[in-house]
Protein backbone atom coordinates (compact mmCIF):
# COMPACT_ATOMS: atom_id res chain seq x y z
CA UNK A 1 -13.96 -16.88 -15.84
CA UNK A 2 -13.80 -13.74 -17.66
CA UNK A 3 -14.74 -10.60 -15.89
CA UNK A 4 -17.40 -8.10 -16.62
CA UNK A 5 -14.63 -5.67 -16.44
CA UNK A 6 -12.64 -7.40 -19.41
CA UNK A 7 -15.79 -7.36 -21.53
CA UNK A 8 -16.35 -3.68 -21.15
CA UNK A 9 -12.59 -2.82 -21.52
CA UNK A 10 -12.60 -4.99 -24.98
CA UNK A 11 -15.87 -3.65 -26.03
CA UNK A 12 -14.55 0.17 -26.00
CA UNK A 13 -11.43 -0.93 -27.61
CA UNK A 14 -13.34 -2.26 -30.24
CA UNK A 15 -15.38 1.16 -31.18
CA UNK A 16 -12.41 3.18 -30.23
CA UNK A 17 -10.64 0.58 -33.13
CA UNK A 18 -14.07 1.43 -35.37
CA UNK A 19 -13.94 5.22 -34.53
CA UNK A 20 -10.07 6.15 -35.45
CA UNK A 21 -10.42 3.61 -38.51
CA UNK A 22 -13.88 5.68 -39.92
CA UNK A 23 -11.57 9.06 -39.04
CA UNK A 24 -8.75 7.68 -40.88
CA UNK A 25 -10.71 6.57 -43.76
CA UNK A 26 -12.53 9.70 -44.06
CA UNK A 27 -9.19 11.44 -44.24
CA UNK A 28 -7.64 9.71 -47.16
CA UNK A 29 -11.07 9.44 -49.29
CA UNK A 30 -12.10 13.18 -48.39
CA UNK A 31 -8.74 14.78 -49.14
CA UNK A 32 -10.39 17.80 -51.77
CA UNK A 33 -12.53 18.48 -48.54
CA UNK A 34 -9.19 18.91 -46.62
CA UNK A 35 -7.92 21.28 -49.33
CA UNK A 36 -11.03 23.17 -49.89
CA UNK A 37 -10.87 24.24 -46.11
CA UNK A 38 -6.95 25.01 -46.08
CA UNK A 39 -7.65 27.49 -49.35
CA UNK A 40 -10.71 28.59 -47.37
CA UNK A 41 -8.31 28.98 -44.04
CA UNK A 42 -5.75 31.17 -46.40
CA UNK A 43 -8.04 33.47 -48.22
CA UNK A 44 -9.95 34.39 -44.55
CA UNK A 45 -6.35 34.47 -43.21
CA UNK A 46 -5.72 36.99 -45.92
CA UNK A 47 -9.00 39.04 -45.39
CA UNK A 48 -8.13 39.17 -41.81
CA UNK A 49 -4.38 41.08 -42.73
CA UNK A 50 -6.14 43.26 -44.75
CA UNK A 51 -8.47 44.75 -42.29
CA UNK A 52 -5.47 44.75 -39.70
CA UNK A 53 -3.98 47.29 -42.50
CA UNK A 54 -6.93 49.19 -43.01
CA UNK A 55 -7.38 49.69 -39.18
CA UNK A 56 -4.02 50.71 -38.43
CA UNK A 57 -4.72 53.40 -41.83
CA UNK A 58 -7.30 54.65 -40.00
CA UNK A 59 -5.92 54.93 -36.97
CA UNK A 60 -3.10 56.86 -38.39
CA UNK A 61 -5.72 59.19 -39.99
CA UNK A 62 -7.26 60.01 -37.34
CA UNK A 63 -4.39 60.60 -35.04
CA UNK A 64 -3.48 63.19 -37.32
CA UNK A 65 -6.73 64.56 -37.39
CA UNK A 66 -7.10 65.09 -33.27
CA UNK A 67 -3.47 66.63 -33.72
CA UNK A 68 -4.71 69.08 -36.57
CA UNK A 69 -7.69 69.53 -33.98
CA UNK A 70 -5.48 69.99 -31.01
CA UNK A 71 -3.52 72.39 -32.73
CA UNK A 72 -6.84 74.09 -33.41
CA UNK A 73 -8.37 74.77 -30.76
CA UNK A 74 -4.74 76.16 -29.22
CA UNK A 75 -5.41 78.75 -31.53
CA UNK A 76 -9.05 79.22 -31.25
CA UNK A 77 -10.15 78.31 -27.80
CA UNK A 78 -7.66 81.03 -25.50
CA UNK A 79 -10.00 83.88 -24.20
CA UNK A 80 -13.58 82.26 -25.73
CA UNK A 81 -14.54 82.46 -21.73
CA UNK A 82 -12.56 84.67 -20.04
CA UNK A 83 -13.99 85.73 -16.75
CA UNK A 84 -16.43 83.07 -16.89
CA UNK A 85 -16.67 80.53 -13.78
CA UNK A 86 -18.09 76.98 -13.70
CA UNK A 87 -18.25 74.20 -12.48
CA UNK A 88 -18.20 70.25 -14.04
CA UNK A 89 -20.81 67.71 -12.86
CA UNK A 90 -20.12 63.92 -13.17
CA UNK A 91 -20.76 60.49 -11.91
CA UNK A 92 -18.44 58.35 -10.14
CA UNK A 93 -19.68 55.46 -12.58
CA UNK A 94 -18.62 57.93 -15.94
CA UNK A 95 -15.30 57.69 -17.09
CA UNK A 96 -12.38 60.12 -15.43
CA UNK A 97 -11.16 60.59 -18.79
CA UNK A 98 -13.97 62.46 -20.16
CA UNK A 99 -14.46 64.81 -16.90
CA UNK A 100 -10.91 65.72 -17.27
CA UNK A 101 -10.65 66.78 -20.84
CA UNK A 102 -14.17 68.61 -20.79
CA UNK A 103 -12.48 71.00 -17.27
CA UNK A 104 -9.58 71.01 -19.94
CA UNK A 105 -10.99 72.65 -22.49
CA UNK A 106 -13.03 75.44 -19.81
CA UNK A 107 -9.53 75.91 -18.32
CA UNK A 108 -8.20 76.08 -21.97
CA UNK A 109 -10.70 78.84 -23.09
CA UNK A 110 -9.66 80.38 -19.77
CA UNK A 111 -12.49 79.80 -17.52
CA UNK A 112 -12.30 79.32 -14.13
CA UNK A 113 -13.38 76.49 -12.77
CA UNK A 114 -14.96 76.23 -9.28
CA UNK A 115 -14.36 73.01 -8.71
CA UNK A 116 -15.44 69.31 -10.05
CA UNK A 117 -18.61 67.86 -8.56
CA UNK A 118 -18.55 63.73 -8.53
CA UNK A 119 -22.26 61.80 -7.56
CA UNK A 120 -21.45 58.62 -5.77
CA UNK A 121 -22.90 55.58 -6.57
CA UNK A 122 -24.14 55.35 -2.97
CA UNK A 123 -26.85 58.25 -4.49
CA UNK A 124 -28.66 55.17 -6.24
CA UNK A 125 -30.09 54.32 -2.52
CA UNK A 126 -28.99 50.98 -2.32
CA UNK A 127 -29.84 49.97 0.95
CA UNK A 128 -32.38 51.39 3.73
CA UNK A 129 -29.14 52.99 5.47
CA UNK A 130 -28.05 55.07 2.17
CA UNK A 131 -31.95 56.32 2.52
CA UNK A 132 -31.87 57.37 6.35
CA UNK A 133 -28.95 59.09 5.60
CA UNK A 134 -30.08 60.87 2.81
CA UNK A 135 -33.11 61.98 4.48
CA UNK A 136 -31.44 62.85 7.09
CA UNK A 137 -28.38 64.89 5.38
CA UNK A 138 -31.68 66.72 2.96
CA UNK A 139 -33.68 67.39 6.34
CA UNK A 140 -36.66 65.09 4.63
CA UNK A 141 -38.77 62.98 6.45
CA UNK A 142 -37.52 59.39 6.71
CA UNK A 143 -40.40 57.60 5.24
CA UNK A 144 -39.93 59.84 1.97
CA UNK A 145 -39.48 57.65 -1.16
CA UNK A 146 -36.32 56.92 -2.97
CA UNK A 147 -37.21 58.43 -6.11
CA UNK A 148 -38.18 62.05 -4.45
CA UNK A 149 -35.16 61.93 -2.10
CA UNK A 150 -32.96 61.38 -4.71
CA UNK A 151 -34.91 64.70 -6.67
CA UNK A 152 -34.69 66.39 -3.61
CA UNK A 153 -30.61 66.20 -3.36
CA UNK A 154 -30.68 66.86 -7.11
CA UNK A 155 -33.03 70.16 -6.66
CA UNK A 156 -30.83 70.91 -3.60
CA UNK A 157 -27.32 71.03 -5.35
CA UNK A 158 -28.75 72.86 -8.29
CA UNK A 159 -30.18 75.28 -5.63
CA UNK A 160 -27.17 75.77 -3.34
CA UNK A 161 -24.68 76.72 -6.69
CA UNK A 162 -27.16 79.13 -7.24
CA UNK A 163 -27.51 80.58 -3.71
CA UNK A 164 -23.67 80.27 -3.10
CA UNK A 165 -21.98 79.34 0.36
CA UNK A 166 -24.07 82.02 2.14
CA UNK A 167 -23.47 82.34 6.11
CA UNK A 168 -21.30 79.94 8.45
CA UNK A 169 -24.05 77.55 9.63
CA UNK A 170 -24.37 77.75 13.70
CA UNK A 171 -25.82 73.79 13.94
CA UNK A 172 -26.21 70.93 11.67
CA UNK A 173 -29.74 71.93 10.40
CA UNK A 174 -28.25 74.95 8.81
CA UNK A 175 -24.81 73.40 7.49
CA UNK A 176 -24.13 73.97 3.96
CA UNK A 177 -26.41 70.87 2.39
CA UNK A 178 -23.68 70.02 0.02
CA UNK A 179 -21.24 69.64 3.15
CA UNK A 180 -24.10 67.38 4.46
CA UNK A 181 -23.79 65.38 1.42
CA UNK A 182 -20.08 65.19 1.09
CA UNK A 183 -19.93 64.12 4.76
CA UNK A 184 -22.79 61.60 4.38
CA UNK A 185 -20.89 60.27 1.23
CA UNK A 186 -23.23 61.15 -1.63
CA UNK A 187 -21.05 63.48 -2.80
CA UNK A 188 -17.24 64.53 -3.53
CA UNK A 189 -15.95 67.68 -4.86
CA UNK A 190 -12.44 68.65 -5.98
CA UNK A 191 -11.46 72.39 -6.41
CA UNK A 192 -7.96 73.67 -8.20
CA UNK A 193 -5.30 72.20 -7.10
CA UNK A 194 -6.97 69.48 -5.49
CA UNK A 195 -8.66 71.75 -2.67
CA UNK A 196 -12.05 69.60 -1.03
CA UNK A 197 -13.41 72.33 0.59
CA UNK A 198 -16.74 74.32 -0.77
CA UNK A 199 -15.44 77.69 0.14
CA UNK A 200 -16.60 80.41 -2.45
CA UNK A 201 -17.94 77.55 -4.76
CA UNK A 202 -21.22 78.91 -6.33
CA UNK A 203 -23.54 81.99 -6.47
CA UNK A 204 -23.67 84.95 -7.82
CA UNK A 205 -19.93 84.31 -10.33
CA UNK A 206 -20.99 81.25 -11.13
CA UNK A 207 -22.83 81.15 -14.73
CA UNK A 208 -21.52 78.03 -16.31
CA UNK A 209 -22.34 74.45 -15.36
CA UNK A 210 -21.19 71.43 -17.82
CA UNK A 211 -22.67 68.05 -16.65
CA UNK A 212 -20.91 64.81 -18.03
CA UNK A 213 -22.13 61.37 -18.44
CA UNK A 214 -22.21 58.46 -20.79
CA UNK A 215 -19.15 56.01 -21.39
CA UNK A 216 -18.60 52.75 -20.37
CA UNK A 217 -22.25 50.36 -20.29
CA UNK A 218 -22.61 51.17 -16.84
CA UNK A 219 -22.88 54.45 -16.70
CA UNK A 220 -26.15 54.29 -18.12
CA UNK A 221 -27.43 54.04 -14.48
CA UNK A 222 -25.75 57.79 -14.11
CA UNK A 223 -27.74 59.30 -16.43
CA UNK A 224 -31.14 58.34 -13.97
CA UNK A 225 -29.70 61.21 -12.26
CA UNK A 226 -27.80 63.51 -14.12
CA UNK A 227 -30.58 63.73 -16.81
CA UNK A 228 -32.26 65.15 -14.09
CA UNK A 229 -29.59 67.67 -12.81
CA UNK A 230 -29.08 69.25 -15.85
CA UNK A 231 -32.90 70.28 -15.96
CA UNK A 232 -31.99 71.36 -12.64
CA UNK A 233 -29.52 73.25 -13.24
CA UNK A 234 -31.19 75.03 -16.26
CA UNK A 235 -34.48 75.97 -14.03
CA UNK A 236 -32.04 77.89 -11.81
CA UNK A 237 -30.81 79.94 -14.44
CA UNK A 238 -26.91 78.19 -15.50
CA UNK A 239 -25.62 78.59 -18.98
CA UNK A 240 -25.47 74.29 -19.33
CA UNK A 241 -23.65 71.86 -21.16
CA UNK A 242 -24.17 68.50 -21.44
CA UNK A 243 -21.59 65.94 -22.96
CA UNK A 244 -20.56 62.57 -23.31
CA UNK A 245 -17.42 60.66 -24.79
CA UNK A 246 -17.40 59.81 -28.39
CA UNK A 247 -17.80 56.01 -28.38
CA UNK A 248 -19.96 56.10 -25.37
CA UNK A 249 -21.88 52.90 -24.81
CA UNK A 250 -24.15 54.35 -21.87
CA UNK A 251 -27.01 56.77 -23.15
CA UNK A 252 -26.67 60.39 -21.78
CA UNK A 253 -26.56 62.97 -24.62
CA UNK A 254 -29.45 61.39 -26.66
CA UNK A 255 -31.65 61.42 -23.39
CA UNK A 256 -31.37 65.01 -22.88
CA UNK A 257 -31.18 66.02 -26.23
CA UNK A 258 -34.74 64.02 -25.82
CA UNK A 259 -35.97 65.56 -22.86
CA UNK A 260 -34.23 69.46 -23.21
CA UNK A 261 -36.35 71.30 -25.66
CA UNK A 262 -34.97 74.51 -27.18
CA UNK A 263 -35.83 76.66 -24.06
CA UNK A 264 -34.04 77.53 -22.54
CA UNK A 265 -30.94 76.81 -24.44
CA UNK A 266 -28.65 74.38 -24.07
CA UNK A 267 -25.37 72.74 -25.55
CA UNK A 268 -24.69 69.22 -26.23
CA UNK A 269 -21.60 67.88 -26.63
CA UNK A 270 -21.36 63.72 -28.24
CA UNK A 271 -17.40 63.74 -28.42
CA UNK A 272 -16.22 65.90 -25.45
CA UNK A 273 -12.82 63.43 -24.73
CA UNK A 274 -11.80 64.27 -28.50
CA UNK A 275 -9.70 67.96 -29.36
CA UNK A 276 -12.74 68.70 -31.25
CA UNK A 277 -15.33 67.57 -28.89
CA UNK A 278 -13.40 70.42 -26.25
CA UNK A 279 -13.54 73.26 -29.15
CA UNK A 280 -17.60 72.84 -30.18
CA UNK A 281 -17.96 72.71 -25.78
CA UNK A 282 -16.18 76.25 -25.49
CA UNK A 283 -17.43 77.52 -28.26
CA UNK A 284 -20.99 76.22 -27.37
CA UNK A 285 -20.69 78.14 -24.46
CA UNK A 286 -20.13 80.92 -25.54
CA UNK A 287 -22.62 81.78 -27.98
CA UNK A 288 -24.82 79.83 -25.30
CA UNK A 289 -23.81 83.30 -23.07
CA UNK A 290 -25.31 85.14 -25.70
CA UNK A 291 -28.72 83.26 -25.80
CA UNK A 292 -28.09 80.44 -28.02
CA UNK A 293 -27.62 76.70 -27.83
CA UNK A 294 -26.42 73.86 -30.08
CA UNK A 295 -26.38 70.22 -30.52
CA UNK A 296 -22.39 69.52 -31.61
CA UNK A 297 -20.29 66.51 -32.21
CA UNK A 298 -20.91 63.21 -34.62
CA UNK A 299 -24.57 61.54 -33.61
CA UNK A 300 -27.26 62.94 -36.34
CA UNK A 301 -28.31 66.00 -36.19
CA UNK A 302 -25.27 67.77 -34.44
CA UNK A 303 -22.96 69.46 -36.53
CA UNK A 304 -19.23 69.32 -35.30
CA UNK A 305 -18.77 72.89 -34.24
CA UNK A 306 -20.97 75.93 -33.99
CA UNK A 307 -20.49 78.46 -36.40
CA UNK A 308 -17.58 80.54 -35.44
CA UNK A 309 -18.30 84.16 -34.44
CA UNK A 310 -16.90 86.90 -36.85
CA UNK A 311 -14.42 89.03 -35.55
CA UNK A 312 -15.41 92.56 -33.63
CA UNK A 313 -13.06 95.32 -35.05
């Protein structure tokens, strides 16, 4: 007797047989379909070398234009902010690159920067614990929403660069709020050299406050707050700059840019990690010193650098 198992074996033989037979047939009667895909094959092949040279053109083209940049704003930027101090602003979710050449090109136009200011992602609230202890580390009542304690730490570090360190603090209630947040975690801060500690950041030298955002996609979630801070910052009286990477893929400049107005006057920044991105940010600043801000960079409606000043005799 012959087995169901026989049957079923001979039956996918047989359209196995059927199936190479049609591909095999299909092969030798359809060869100018064959050809017409290997010309179609070389010519995309071709295409594809092409724009591998014209990539590797541009590349070189615009390597030598950030060197011709470079080179400058080594000649331009030196003494644009002498006896200025600032401080940079960031985001731990915003690219280190772009924090480091933007404190570059202050310490470049010989500025003195305070110190680096980094938001933690843990300032998003993520969990009833991040909100006790943000409440807690503001002074605010526990029950107070998300939203406002998040404003409320932004309104608070604006407020304390302003006021400066001011007296040692005899209990927790009147400790420095931005050692409450850098205790609590919401918060990290780097000075030169690497110093941590807040000692004579802010107040009364401090006019200059660049906030940077954008970059990779999520940093978009950054700008919720630094938006924010950089109004901050401007209602308590700093010279600011905002500004992004070139390339970024998070929005940042565009929202302020949005949300800024012309007063009081601000700089913008689209290409900050870029040798000419640093020279329109110094040079930004200072004519924003003498009452004036700028859009700068590549996005419409920025020019790439403000006008330079004409020389005093």
């Amino acid at each position: 007797m012959i087995s169901f198992r026989y049957h079923l074996v001979t039956i996918v033989a047989v359209f196995l047989a059927l199936g190479i037979g049609v591909l095999a047939g299909t092969t030798v009667l359809d060869q100018g379909l064959v050809n017409r895909l290997e010309r179609q094959t070389a010519e995309l092949t071709t295409d594809l070398n092409d724009l591998r040279q014209i990539v590797r053109e541009q590349d070189a083209t615009l390597a030598t234009m950030e060197e011709f940049s470079q080179q400058v704003f080594e000649r331009l930027a030196p003494g644009v902010l002498v006896n200025a101090e600032a401080v940079v602003l960031t985001h731990d979710l915003v690219e280190t690159a772009a924090v480091g050449r933007a404190q570059a090109a202050l310490e470049g136009a010989d500025a003195q920067v305070q110190a680096v200011f980094t938001l933690q992602s843990k300032m998003a609230l993520p969990d009833e614990g991040a909100r006790t202890e943000l409440a807690e580390a503001l002074g605010a009542p526990e029950q107070t929403d998300p939203q406002a304690l998040q404003r409320l730490a932004l309104e608070r570090i604006a407020g304390r660069l302003a006021q400066g360190p001011g007296q040692r603090a005899v209990n927790r209630t009147q400790e420095d709020v931005l050692t409450r947040l850098l205790s609590a975690g919401f918060l990290t801060v780097e000075g030169p050299g690497g110093d941590r500690t807040l000692a004579g950041v802010g107040g009364e030298p401090l006019t200059l406050t660049v906030v940077v955002g954008g970059g990779r996609p999520e940093a978009g979630a950054a700008s919720e707050l630094l938006v924010p801070l950089v109004e901050d910052l401007r209602a308590e009286g700093f010279q600011t700059a905002a500004a992004e990477p070139l390339l970024s893929e998070a929005p940042f400049v565009a929202d302020v840019r949005e949300v800024a107005g012309d007063e009081p006057p601000i700089v913008t920044v689209d290409d900050v990690d870029i040798a000419m991105g640093q020279l329109a940010l110094v040079l930004g600043l200072q004519r924003l010193l003498l009452g004036e801000g700028g859009n700068y960079g590549v996005e419409p409606g920025a020019i790439p650098i403000p006008p330079l000043q004409p020389d005093v005799p």
